[in-house]
C-alpha atoms as a PDB file:
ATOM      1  CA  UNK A   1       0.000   0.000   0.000  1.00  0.00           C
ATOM      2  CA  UNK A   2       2.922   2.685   1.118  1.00  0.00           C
ATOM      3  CA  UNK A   3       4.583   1.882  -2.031  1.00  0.00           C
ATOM      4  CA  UNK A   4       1.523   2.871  -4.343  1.00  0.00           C
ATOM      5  CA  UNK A   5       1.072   6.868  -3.215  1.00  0.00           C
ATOM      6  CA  UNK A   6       3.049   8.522  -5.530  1.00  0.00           C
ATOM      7  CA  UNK A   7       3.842  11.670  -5.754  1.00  0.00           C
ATOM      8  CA  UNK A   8       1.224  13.153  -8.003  1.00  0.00           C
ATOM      9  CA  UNK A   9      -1.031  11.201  -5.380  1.00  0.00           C
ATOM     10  CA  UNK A  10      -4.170  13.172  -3.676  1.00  0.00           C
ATOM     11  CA  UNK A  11      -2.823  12.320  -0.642  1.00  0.00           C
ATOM     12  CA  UNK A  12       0.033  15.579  -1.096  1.00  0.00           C
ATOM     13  CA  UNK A  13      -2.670  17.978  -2.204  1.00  0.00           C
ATOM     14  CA  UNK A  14      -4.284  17.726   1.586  1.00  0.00           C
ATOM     15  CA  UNK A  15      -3.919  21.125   3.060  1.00  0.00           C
ATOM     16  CA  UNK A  16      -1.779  21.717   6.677  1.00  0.00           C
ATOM     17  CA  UNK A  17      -4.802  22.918   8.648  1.00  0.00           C
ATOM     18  CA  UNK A  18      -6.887  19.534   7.513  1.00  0.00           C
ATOM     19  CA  UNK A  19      -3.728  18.146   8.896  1.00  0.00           C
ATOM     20  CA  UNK A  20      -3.651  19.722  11.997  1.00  0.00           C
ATOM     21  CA  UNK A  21      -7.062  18.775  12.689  1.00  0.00           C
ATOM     22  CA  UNK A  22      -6.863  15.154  11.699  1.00  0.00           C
ATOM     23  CA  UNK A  23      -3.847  14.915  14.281  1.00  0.00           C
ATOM     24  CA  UNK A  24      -5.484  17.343  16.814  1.00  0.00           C
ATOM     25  CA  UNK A  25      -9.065  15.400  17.069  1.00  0.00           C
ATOM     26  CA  UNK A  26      -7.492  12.027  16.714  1.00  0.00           C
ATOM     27  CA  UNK A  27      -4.503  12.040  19.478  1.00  0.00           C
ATOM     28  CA  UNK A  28      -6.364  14.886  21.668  1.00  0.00           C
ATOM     29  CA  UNK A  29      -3.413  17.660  20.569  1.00  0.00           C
ATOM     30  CA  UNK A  30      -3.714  21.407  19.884  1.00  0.00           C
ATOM     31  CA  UNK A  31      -0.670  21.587  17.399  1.00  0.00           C
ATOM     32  CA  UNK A  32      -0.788  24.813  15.833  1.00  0.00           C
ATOM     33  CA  UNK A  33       2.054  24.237  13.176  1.00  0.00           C
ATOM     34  CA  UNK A  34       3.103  21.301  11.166  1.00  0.00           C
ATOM     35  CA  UNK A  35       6.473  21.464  12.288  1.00  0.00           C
ATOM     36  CA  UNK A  36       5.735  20.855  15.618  1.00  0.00           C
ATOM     37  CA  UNK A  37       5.204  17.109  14.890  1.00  0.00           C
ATOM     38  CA  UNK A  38       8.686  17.043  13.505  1.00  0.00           C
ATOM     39  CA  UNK A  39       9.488  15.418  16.554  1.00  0.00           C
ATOM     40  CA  UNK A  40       8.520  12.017  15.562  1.00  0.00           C
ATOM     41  CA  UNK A  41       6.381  11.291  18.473  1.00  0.00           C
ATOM     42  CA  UNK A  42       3.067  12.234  16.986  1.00  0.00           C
ATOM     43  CA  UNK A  43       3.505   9.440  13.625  1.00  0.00           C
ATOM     44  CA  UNK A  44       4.551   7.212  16.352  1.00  0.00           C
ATOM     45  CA  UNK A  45       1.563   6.992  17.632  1.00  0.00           C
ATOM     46  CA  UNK A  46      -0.675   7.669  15.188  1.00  0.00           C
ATOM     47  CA  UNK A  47       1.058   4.117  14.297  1.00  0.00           C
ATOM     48  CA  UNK A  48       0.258   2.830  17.758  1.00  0.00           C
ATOM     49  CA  UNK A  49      -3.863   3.691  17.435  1.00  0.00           C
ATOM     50  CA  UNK A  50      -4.158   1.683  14.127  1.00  0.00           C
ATOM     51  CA  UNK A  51      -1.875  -1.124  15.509  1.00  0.00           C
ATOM     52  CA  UNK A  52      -2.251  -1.093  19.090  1.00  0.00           C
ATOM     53  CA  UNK A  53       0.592  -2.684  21.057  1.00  0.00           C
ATOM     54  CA  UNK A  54       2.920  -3.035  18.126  1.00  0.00           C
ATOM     55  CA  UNK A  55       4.517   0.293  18.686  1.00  0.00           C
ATOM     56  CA  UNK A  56       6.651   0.178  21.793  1.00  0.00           C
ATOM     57  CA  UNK A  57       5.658   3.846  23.512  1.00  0.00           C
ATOM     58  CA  UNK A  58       7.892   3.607  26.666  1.00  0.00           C
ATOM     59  CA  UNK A  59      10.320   3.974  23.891  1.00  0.00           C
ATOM     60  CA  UNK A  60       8.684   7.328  22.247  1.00  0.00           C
ATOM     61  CA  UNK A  61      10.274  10.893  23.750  1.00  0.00           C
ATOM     62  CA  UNK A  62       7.289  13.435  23.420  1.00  0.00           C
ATOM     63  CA  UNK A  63       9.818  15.544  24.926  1.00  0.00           C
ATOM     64  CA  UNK A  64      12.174  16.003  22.924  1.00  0.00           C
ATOM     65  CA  UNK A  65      15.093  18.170  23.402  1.00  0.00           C
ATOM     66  CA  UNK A  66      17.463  17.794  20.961  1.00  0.00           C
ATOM     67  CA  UNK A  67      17.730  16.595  17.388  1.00  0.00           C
ATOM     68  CA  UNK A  68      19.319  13.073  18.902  1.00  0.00           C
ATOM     69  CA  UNK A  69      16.023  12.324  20.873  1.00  0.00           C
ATOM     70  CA  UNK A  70      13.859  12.610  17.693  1.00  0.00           C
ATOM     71  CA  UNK A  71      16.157  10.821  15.733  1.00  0.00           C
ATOM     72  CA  UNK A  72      15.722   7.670  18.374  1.00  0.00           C
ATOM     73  CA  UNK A  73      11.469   8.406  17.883  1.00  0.00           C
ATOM     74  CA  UNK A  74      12.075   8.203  13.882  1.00  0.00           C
ATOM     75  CA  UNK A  75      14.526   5.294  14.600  1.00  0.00           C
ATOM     76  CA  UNK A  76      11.277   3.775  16.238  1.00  0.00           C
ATOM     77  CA  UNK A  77       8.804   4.378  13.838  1.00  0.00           C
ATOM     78  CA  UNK A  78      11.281   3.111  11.144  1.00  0.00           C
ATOM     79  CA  UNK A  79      11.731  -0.369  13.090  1.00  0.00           C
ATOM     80  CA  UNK A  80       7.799  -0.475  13.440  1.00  0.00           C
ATOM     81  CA  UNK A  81       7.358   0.201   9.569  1.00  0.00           C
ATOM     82  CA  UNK A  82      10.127  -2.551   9.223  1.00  0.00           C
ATOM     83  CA  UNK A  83       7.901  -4.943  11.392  1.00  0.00           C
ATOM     84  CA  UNK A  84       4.789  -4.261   9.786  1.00  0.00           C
ATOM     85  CA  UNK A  85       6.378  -4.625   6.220  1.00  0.00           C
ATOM     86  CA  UNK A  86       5.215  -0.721   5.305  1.00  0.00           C
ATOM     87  CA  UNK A  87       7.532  -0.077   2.268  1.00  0.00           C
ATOM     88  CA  UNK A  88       8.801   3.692   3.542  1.00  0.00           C
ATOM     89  CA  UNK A  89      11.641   4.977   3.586  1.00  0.00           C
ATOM     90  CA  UNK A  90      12.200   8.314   6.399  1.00  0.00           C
ATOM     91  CA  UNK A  91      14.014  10.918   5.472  1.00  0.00           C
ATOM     92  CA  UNK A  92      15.014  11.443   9.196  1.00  0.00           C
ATOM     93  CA  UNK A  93      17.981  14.533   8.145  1.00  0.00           C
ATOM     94  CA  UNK A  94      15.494  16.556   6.618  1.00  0.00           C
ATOM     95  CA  UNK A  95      12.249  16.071   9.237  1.00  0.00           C
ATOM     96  CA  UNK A  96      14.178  16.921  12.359  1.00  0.00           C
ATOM     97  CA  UNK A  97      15.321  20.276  11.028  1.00  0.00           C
ATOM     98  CA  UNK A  98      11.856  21.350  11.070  1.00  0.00           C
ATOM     99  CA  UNK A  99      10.787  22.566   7.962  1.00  0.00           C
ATOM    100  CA  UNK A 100       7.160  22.735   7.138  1.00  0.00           C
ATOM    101  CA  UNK A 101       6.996  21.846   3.514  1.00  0.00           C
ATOM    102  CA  UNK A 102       8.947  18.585   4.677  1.00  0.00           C
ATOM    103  CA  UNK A 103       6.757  17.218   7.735  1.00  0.00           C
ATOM    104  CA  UNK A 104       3.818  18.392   5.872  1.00  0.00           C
ATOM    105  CA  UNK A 105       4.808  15.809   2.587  1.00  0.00           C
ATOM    106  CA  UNK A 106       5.413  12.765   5.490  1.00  0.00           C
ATOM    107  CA  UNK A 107       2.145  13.537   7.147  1.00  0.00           C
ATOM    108  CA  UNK A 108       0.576  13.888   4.105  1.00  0.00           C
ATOM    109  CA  UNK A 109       1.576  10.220   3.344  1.00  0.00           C
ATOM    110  CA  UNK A 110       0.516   8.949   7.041  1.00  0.00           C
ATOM    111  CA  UNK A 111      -2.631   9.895   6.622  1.00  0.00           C
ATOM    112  CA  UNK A 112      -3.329   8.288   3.338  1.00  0.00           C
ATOM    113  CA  UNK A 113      -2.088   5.435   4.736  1.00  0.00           C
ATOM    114  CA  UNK A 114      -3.994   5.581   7.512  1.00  0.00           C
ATOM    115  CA  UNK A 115      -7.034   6.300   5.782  1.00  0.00           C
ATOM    116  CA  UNK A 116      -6.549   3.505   3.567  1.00  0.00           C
ATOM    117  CA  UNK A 117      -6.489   0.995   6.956  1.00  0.00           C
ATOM    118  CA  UNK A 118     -10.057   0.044   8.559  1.00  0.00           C
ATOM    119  CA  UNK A 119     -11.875   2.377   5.854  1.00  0.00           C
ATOM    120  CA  UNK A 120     -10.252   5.135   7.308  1.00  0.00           C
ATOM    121  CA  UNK A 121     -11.919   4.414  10.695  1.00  0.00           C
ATOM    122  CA  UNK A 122      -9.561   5.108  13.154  1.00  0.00           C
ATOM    123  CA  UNK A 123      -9.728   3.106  16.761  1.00  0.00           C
ATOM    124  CA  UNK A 124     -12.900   4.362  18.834  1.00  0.00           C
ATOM    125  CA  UNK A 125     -11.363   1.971  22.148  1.00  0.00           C
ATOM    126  CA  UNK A 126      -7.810   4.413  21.851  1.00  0.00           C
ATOM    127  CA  UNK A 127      -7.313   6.402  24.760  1.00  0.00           C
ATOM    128  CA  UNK A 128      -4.360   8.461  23.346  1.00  0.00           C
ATOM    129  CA  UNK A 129      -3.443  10.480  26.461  1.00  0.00           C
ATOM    130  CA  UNK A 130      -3.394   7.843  28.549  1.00  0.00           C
ATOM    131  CA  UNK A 131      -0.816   5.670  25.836  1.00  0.00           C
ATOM    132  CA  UNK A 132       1.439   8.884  25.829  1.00  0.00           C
ATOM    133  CA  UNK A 133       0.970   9.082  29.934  1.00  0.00           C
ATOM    134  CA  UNK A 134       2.656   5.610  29.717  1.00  0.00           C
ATOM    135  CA  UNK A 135       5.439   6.358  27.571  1.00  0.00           C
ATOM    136  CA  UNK A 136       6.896   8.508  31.317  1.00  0.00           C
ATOM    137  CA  UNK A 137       8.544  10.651  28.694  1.00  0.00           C
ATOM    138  CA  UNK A 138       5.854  13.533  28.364  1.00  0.00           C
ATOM    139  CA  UNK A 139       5.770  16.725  29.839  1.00  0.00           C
ATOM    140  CA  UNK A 140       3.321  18.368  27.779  1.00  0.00           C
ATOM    141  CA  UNK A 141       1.221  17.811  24.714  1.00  0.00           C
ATOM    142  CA  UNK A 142       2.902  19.841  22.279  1.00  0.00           C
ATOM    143  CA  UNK A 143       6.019  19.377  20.867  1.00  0.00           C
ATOM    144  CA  UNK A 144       8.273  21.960  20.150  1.00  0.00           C
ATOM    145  CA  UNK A 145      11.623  22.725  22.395  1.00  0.00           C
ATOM    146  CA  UNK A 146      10.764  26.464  22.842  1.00  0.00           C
ATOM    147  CA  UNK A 147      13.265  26.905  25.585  1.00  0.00           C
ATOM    148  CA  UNK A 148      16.200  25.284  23.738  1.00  0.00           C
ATOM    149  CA  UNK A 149      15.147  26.860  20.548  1.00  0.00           C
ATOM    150  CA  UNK A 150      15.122  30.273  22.181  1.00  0.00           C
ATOM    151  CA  UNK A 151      18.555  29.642  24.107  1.00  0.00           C
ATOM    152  CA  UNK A 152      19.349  28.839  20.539  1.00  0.00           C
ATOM    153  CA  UNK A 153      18.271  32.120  19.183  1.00  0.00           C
ATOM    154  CA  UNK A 154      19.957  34.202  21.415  1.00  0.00           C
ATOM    155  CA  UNK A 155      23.156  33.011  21.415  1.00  0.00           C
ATOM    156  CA  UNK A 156      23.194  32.799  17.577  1.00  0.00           C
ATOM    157  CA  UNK A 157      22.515  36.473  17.770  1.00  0.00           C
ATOM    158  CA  UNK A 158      25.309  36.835  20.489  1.00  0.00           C
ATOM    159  CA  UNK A 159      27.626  35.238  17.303  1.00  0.00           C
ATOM    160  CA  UNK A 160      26.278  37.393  14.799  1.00  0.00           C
ATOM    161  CA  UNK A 161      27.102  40.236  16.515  1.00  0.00           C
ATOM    162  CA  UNK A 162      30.135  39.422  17.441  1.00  0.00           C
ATOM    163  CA  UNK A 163      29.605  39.692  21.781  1.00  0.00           C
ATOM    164  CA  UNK A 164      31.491  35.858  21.742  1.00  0.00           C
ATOM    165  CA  UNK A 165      33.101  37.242  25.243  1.00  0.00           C
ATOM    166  CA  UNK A 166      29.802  36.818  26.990  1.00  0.00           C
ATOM    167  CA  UNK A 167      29.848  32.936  25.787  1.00  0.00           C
ATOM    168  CA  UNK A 168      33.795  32.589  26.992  1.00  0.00           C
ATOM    169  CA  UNK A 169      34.401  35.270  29.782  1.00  0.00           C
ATOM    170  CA  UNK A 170      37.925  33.953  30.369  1.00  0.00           C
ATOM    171  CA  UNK A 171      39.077  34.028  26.865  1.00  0.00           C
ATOM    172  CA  UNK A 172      42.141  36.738  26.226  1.00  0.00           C
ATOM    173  CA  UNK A 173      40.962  39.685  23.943  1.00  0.00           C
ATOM    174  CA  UNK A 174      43.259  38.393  20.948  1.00  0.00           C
ATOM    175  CA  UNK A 175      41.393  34.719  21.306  1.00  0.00           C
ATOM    176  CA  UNK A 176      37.874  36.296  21.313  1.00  0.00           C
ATOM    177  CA  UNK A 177      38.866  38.315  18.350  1.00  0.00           C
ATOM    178  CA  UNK A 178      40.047  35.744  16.430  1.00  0.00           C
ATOM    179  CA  UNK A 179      37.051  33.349  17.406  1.00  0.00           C
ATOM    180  CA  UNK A 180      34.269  35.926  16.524  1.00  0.00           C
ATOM    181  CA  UNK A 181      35.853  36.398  12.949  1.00  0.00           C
ATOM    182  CA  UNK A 182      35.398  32.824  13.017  1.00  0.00           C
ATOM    183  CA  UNK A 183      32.136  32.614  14.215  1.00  0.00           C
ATOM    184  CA  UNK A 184      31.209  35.352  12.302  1.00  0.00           C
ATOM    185  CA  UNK A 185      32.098  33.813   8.744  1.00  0.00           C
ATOM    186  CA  UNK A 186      30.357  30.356  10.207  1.00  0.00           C
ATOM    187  CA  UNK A 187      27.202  32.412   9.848  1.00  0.00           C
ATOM    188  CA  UNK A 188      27.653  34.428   6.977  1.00  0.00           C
ATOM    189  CA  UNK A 189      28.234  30.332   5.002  1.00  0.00           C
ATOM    190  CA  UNK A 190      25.139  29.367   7.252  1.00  0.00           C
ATOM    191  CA  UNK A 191      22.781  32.233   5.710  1.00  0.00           C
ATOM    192  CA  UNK A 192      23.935  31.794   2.684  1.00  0.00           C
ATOM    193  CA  UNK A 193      22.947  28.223   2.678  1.00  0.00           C
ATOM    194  CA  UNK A 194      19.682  28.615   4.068  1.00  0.00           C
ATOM    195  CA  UNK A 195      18.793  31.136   0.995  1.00  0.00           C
ATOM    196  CA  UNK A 196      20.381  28.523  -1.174  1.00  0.00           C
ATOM    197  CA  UNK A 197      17.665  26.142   0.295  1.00  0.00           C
ATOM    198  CA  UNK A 198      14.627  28.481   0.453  1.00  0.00           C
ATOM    199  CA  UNK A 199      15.578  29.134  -3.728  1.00  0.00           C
ATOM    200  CA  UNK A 200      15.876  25.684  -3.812  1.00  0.00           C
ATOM    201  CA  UNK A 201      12.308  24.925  -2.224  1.00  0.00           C
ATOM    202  CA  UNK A 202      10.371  27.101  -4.503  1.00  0.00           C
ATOM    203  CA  UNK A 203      12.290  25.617  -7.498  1.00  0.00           C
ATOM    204  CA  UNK A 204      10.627  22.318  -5.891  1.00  0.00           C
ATOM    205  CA  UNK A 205       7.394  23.765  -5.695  1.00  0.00           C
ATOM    206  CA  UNK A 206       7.780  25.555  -8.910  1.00  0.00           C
ATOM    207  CA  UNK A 207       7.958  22.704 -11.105  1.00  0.00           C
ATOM    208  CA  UNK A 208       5.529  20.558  -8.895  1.00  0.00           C
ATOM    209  CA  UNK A 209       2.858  23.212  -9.813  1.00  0.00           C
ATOM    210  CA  UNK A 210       3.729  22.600 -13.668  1.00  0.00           C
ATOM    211  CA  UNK A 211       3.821  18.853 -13.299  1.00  0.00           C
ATOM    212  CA  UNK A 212       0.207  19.402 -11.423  1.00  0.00           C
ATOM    213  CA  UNK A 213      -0.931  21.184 -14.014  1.00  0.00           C
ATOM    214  CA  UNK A 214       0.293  19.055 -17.002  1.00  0.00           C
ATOM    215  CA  UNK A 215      -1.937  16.054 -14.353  1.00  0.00           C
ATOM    216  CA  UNK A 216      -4.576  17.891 -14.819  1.00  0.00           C
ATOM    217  CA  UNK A 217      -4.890  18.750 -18.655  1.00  0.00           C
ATOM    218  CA  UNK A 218      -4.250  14.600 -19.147  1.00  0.00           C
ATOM    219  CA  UNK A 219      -7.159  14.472 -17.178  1.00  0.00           C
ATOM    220  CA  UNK A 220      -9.804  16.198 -19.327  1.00  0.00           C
ATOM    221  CA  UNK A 221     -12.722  13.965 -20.883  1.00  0.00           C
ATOM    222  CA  UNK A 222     -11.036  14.918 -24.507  1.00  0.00           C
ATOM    223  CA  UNK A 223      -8.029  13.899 -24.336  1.00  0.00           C
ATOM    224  CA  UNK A 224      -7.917  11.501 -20.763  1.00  0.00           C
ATOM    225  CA  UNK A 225      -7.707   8.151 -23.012  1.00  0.00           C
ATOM    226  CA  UNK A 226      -5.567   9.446 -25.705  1.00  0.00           C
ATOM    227  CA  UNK A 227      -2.359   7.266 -26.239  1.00  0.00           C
ATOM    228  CA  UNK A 228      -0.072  10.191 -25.323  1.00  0.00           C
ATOM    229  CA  UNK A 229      -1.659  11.406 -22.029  1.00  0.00           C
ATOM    230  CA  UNK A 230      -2.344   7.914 -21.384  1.00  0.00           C
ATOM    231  CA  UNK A 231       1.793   7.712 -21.630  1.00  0.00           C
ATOM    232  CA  UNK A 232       2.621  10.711 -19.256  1.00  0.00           C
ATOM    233  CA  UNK A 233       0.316   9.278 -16.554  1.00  0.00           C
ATOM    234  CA  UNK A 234       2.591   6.589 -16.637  1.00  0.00           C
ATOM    235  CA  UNK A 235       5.318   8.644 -15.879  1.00  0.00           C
ATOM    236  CA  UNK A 236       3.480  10.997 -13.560  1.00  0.00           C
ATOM    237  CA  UNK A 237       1.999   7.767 -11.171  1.00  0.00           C
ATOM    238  CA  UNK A 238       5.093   6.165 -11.145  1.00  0.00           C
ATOM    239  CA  UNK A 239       5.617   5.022  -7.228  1.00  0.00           C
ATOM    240  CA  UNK A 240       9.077   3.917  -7.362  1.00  0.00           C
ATOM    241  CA  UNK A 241      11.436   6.786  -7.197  1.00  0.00           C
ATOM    242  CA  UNK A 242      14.716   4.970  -7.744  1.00  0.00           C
ATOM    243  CA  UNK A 243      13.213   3.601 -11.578  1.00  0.00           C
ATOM    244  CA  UNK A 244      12.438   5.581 -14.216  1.00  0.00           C
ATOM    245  CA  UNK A 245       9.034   5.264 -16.120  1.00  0.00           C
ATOM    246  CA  UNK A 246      10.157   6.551 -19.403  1.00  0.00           C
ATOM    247  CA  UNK A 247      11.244   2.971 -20.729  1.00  0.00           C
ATOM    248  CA  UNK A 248       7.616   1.749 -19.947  1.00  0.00           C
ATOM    249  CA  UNK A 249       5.965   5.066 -21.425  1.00  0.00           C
ATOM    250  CA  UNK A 250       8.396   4.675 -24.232  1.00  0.00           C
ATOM    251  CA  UNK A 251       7.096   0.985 -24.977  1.00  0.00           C
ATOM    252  CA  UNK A 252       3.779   1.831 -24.409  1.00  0.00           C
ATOM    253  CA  UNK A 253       4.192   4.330 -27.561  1.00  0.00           C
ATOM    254  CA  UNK A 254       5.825   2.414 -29.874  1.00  0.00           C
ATOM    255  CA  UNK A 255       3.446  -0.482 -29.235  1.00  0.00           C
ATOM    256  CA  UNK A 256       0.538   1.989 -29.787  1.00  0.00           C
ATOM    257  CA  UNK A 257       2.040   3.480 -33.200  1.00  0.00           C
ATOM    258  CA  UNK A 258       3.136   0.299 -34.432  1.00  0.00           C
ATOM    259  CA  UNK A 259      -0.669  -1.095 -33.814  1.00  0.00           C
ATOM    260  CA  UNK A 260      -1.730   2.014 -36.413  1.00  0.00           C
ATOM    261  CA  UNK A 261       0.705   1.132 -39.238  1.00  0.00           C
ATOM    262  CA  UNK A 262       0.766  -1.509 -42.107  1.00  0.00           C
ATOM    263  CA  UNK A 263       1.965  -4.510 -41.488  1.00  0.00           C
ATOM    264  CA  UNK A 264       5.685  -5.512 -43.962  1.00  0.00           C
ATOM    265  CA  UNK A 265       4.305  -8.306 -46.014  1.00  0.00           C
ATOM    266  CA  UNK A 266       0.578  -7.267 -46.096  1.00  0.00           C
ATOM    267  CA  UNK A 267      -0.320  -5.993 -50.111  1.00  0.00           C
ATOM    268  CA  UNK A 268      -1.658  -2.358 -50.394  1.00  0.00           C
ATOM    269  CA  UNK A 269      -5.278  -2.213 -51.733  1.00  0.00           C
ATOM    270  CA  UNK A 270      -4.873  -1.406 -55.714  1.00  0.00           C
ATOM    271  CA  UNK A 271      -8.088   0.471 -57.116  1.00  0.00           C
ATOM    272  CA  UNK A 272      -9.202  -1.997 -59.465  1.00  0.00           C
ATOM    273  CA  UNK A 273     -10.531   0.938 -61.827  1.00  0.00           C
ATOM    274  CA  UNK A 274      -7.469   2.537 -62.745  1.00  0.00           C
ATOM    275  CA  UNK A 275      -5.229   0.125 -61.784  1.00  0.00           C
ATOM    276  CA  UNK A 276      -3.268   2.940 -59.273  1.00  0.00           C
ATOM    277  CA  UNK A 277      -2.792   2.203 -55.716  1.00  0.00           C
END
């Protein structure tokens, strides 16, 4: 099931604040932002109310400090997919920096699959807080690390501005100097990639909007069954990202034009009236 939701799937055209909700009403949340469940915890046990006992929850961190405790939450959920045979890959590196567009895509996809399991009824017996009360690992029902990610803030501001004495007090002038420059140039590269990645995001979502587009044109009554839309739904469903579809689309072509043409050895009709073909 996992591995047929491609990318051109309904599934990614679900909206953050349908989302939100679905999460909210069905574990008894208030997230407010997507990237609060980048934690891990919440697909953990969204996992846990359609399978009940086969995720181990005294093992899920709904407090989550650092990047290394969400990694061991994803490291769970990946065992659990493992276990349950769900053909998924997760891109851990990329959903525990945050970013929306990237926990929005994954939750996207758990909710299709989820709504493909039980008719899309989820478990009425679940008693979510009290499976997260178990876990001994919650402080609160939301998910973000506000104090670290504040502590954060301000002493990435204390680099960018150069006060690195306040951070080492006992440093000697010369060896605060040179560290600052350091520290300094560390964020200038760090800026610059985060723009690199922000152009690189709406290049993503650029061409996803033209590949949408081109979706839905195929999908109009005149020209849904010809041959050649027929042939770039192949390549636009494709579910397996590591194999290209174009051989198969390619085939699919040929086979079609070939069908259309003369066969070698079969005589040409020969107007019997003026002898002309």
């Amino acid at each position: 099931m996992a591995s047929s939701i491609g990318m051109m799937d309904s599934a990614y055209f679900v909206g953050r604040n349908e989302i939100l909700t679905w999460i909210n009403n069905s574990l008894q949340l208030n997230l407010s932002r997507i990237e609060e469940a980048a934690s891990g915890a919440v697909q953990c046990q969204m996992i846990d109310m359609i399978y009940p006992g086969v995720v181990p929850m005294h093992k899920v961190n709904f407090d989550t400090k650092t990047e290394y405790d969400m990694i061991q939450n994803y490291k769970v959920l990946q065992e659990v997919f493992n276990k349950l045979k769900i053909d998924k890959h997760i891109e851990v590196n990329r959903l525990v920096k945050g970013r929306p567009l990237d926990n929005l895509e994954f939750l996207q996809w758990l909710k299709r699959y989820c709504d493909s399991m039980n008719g899309g009824i989820m478990n009425e017996n679940y008693n979510p807080i009290e499976r997260r009360n178990k876990t001994g690992k919650e402080r609160n029902s939301r998910v973000p690390q506000k104090g670290s990610k504040s502590l954060q803030a301000n002493n990435m501001h204390n680099f960018a501005s150069g006060d690195f004495a306040s951070l080492v007090p006992k440093q000697g002038k010369a060896s605060v100097s040179a560290a600052s420059a350091d520290v300094q140039a560390l964020f200038k590269e760090i800026t610059d990639l985060k723009l690199s990645v922000d152009l690189l995001e709406k290049e993503r979502d650029f061409y996803f909007a033209k590949l949408r587009d081109i979706e839905t044109l195929c999908q109009t009554p005149e020209l849904d069954n010809l041959p050649m839309s027929i042939a770039i739904k192949k390549i636009l469903y494709t579910a397996d990202a590591k194999e290209s579809a174009l051989p198969e689309a390619q085939e699919y072509m040929s086979h079609v034009v070939n069908a259309g043409e003369p066969k070698e050895d079969e005589p040409e009709e020969v107007d019997e009236t003026t002898n002309e073909i």
